[in-house]
PDB file of N, CA and C in Angstrom:
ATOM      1  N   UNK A   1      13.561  11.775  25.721  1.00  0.00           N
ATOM      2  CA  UNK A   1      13.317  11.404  24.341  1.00  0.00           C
ATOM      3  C   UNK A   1      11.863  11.637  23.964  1.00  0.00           C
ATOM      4  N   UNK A   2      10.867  11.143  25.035  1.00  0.00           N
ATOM      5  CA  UNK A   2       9.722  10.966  24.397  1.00  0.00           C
ATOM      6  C   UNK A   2       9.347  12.891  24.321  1.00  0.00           C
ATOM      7  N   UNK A   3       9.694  13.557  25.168  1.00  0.00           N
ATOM      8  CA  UNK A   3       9.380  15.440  25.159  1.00  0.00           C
ATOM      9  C   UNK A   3      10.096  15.718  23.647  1.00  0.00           C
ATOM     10  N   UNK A   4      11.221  15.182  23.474  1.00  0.00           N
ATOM     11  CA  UNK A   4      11.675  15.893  21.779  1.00  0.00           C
ATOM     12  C   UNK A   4      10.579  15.664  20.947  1.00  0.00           C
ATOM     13  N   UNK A   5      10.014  14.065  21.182  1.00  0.00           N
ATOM     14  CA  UNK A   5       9.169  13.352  20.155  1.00  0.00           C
ATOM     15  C   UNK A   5       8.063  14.038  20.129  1.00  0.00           C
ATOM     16  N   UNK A   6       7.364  14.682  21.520  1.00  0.00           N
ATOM     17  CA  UNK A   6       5.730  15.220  21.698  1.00  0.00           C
ATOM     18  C   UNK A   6       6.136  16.775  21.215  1.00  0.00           C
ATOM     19  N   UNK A   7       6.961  17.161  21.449  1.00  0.00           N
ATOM     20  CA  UNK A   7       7.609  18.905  20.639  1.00  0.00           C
ATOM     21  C   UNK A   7       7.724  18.402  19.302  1.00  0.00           C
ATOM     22  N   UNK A   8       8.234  18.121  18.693  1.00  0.00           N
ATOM     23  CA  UNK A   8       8.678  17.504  17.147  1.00  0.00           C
ATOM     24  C   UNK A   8       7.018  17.097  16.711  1.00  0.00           C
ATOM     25  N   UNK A   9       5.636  16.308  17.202  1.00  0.00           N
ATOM     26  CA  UNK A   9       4.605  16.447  16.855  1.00  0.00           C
ATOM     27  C   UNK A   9       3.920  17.494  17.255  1.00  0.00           C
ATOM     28  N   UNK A  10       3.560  18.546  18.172  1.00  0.00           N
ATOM     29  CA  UNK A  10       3.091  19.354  18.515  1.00  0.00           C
ATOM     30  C   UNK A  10       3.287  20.606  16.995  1.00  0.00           C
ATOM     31  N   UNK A  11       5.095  20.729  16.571  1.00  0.00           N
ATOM     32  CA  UNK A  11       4.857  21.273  15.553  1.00  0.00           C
ATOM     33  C   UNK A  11       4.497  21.237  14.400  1.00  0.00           C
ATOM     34  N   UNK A  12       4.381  20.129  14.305  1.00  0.00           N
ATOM     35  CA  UNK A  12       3.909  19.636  13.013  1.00  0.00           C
ATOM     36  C   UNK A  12       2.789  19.683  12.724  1.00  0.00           C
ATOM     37  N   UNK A  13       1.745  19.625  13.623  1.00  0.00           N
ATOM     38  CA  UNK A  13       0.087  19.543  13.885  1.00  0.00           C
ATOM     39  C   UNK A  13      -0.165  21.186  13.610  1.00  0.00           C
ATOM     40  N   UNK A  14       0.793  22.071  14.683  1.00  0.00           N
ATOM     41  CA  UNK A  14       0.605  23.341  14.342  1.00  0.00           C
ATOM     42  C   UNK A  14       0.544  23.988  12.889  1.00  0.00           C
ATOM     43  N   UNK A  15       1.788  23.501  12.000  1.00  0.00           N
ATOM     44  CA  UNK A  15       2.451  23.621  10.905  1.00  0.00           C
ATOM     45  C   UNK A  15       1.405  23.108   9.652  1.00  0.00           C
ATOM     46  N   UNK A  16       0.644  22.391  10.394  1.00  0.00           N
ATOM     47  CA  UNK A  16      -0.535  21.300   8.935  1.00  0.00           C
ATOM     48  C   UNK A  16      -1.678  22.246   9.766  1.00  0.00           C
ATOM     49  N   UNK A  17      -1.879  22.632  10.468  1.00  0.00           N
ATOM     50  CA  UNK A  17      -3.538  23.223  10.866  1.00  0.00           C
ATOM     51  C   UNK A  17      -3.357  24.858  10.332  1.00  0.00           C
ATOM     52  N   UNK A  18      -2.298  25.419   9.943  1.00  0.00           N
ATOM     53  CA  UNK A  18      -2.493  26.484   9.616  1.00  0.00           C
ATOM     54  C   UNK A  18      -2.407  26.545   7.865  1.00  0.00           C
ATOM     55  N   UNK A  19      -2.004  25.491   7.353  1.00  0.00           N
ATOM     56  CA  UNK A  19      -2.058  25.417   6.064  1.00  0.00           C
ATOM     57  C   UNK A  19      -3.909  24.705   5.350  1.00  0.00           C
ATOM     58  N   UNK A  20      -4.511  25.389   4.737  1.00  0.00           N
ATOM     59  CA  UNK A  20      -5.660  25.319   4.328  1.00  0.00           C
ATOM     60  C   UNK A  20      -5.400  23.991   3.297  1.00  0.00           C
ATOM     61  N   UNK A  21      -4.597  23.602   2.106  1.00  0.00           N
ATOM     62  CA  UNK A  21      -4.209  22.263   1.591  1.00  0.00           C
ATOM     63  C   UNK A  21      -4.201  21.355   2.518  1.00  0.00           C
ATOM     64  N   UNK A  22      -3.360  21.711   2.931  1.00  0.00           N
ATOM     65  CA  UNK A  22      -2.868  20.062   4.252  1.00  0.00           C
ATOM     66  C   UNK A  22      -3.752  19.936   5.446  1.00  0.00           C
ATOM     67  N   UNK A  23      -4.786  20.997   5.724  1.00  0.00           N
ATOM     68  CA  UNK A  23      -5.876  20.656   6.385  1.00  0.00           C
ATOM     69  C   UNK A  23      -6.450  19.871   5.903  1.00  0.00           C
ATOM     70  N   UNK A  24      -7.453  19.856   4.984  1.00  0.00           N
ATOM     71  CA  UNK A  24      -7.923  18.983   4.237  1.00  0.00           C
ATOM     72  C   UNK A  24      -7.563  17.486   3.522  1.00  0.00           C
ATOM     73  N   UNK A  25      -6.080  17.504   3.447  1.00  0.00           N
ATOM     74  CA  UNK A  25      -5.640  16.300   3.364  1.00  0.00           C
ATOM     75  C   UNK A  25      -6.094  15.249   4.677  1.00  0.00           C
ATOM     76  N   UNK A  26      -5.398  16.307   5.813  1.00  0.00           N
ATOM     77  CA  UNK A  26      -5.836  15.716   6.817  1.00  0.00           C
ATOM     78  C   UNK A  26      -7.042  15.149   7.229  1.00  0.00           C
ATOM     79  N   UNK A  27      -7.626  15.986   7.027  1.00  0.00           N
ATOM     80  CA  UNK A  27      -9.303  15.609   7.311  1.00  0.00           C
ATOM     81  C   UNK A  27      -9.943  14.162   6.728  1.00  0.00           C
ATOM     82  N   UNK A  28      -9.343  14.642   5.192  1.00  0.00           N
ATOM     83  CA  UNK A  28      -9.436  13.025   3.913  1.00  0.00           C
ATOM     84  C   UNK A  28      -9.075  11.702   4.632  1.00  0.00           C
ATOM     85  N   UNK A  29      -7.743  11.866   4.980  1.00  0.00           N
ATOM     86  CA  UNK A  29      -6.914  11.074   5.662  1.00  0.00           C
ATOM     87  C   UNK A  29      -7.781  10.326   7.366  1.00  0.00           C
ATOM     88  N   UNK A  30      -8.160  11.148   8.077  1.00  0.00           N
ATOM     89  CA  UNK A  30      -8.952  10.926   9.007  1.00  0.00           C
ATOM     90  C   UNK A  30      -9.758  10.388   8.663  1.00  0.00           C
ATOM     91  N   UNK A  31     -10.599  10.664   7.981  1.00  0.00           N
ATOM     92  CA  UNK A  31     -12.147   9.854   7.473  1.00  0.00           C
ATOM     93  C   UNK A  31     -11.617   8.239   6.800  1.00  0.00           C
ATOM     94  N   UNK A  32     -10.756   7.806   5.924  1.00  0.00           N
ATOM     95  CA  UNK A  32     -10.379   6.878   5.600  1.00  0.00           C
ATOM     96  C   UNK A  32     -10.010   6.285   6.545  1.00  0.00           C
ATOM     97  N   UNK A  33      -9.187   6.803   7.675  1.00  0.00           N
ATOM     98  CA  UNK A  33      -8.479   6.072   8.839  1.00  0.00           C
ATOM     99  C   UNK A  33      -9.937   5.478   9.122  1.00  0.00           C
ATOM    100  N   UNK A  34     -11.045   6.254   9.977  1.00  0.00           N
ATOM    101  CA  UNK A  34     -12.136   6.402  10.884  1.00  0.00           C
ATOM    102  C   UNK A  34     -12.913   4.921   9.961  1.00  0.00           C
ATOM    103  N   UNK A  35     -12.968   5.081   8.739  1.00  0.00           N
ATOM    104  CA  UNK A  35     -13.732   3.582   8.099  1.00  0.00           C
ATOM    105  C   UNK A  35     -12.986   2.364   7.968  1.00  0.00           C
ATOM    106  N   UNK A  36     -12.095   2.333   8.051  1.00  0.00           N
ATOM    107  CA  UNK A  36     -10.947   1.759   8.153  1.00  0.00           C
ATOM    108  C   UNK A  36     -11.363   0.831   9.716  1.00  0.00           C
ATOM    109  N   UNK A  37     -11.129   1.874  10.518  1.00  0.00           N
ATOM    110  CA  UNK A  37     -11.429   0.747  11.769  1.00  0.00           C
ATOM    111  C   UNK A  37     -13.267   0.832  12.057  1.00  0.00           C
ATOM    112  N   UNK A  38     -14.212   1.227  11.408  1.00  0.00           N
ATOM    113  CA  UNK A  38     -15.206   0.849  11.560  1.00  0.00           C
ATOM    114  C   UNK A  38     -15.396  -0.525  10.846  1.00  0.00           C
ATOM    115  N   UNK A  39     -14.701  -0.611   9.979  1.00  0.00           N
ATOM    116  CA  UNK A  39     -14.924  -2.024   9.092  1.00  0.00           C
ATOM    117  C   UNK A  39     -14.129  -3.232   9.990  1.00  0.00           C
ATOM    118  N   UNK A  40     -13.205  -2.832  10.677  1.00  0.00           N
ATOM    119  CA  UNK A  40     -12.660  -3.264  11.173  1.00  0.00           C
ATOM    120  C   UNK A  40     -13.247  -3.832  12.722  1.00  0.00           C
ATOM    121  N   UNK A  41     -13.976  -2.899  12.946  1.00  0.00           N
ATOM    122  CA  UNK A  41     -14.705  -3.375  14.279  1.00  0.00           C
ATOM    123  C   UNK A  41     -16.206  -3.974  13.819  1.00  0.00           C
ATOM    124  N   UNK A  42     -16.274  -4.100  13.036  1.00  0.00           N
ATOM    125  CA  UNK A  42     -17.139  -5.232  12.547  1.00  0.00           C
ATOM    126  C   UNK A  42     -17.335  -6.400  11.651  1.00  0.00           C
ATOM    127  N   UNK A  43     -15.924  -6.919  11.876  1.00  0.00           N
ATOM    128  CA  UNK A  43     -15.665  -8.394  11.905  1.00  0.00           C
ATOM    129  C   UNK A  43     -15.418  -8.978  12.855  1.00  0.00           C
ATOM    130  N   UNK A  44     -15.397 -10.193  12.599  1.00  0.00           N
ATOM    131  CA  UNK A  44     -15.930 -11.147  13.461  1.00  0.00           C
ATOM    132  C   UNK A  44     -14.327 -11.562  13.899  1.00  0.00           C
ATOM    133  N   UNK A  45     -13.567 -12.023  13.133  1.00  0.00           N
ATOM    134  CA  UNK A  45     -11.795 -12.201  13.319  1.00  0.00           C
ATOM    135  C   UNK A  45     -11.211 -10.467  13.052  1.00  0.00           C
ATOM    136  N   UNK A  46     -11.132  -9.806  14.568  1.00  0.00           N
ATOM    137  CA  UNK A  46     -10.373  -8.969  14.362  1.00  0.00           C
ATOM    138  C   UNK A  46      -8.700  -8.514  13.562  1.00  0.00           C
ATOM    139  N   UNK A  47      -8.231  -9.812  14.190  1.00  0.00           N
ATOM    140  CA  UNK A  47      -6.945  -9.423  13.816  1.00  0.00           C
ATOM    141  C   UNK A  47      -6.793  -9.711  12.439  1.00  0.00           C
ATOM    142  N   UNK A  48      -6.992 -10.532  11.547  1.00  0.00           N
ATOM    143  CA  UNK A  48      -7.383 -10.686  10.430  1.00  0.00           C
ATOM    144  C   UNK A  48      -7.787  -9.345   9.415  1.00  0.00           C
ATOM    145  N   UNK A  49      -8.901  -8.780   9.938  1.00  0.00           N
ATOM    146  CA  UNK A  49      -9.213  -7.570   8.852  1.00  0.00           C
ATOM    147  C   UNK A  49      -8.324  -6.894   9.194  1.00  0.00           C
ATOM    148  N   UNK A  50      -7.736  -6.582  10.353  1.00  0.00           N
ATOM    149  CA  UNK A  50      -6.601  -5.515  10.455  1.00  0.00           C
ATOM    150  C   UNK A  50      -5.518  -5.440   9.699  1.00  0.00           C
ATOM    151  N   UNK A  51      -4.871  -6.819   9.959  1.00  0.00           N
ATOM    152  CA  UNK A  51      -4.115  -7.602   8.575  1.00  0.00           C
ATOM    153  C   UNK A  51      -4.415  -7.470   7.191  1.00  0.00           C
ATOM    154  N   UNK A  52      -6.093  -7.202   7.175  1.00  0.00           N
ATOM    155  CA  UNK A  52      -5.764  -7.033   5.625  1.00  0.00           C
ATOM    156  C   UNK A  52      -6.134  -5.422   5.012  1.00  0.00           C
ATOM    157  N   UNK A  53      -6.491  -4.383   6.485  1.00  0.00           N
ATOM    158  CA  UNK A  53      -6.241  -3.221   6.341  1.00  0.00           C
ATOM    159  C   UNK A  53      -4.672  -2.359   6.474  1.00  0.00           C
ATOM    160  N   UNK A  54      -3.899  -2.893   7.048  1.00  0.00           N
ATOM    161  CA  UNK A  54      -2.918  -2.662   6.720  1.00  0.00           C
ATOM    162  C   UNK A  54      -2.235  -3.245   5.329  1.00  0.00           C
ATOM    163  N   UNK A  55      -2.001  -4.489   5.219  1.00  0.00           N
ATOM    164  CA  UNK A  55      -1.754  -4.644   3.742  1.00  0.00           C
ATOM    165  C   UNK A  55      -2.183  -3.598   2.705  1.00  0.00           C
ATOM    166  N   UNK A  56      -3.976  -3.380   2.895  1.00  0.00           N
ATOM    167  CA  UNK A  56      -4.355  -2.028   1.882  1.00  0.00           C
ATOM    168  C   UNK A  56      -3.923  -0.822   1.816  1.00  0.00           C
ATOM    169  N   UNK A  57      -3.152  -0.351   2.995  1.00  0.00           N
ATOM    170  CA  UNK A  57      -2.661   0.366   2.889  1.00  0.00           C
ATOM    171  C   UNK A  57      -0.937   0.584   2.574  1.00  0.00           C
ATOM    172  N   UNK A  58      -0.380  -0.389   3.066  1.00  0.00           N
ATOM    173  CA  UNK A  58       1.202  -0.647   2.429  1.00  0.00           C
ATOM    174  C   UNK A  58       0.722  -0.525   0.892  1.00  0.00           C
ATOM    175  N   UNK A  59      -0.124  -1.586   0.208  1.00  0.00           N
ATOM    176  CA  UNK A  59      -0.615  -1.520  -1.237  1.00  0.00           C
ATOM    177  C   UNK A  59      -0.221   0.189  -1.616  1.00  0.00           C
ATOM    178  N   UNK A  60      -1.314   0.893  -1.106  1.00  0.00           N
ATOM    179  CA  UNK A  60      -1.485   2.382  -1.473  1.00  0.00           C
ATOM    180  C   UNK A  60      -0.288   3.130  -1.350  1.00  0.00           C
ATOM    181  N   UNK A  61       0.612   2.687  -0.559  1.00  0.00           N
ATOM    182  CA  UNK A  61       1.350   3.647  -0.054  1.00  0.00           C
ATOM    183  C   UNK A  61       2.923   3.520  -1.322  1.00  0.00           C
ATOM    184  N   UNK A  62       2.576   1.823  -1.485  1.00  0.00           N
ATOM    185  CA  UNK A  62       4.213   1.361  -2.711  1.00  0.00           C
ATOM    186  C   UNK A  62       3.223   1.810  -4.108  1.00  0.00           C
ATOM    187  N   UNK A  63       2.094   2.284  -4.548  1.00  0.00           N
ATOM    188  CA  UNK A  63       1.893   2.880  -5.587  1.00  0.00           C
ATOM    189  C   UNK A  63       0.909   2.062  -6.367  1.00  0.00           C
ATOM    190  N   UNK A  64      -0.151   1.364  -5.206  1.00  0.00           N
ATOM    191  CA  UNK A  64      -1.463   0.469  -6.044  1.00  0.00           C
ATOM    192  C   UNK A  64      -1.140  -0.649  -6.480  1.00  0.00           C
ATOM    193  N   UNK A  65       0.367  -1.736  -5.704  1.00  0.00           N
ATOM    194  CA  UNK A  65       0.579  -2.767  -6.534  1.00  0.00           C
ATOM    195  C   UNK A  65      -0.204  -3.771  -6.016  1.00  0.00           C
TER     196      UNK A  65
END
């Protein structure tokens, strides 16, 4: 199961690195992730900001509610 799962991402990575749009999404996407847990690794109650970085992102994802 997990070889279908690492083939099934392997192409997909291939499939987004050769597209010049969805590179760049990616990249966007990375950098938000990357501050995301820098903010995150500098609080004091970890699990907490995580909690409320995920919430921000469920938020973003159902359309800013």
């Amino acid at each position: 199961m997990s070889f279908f799962l690492r083939h099934i991402a392997r192409y997909a990575a291939q499939k987004l690195a050769s597209d010049p749009r969805a590179k760049e999404k990616l990249v966007k996407a990375a950098r938000a992730v990357a501050g995301e847990a820098k903010q995150i690794a500098g609080e004091q109650d970890r699990a907490r900001a995580a909690g409320r970085a995920l919430r921000r992102a469920i938020n973003r994802l159902q359309g800013g509610r």
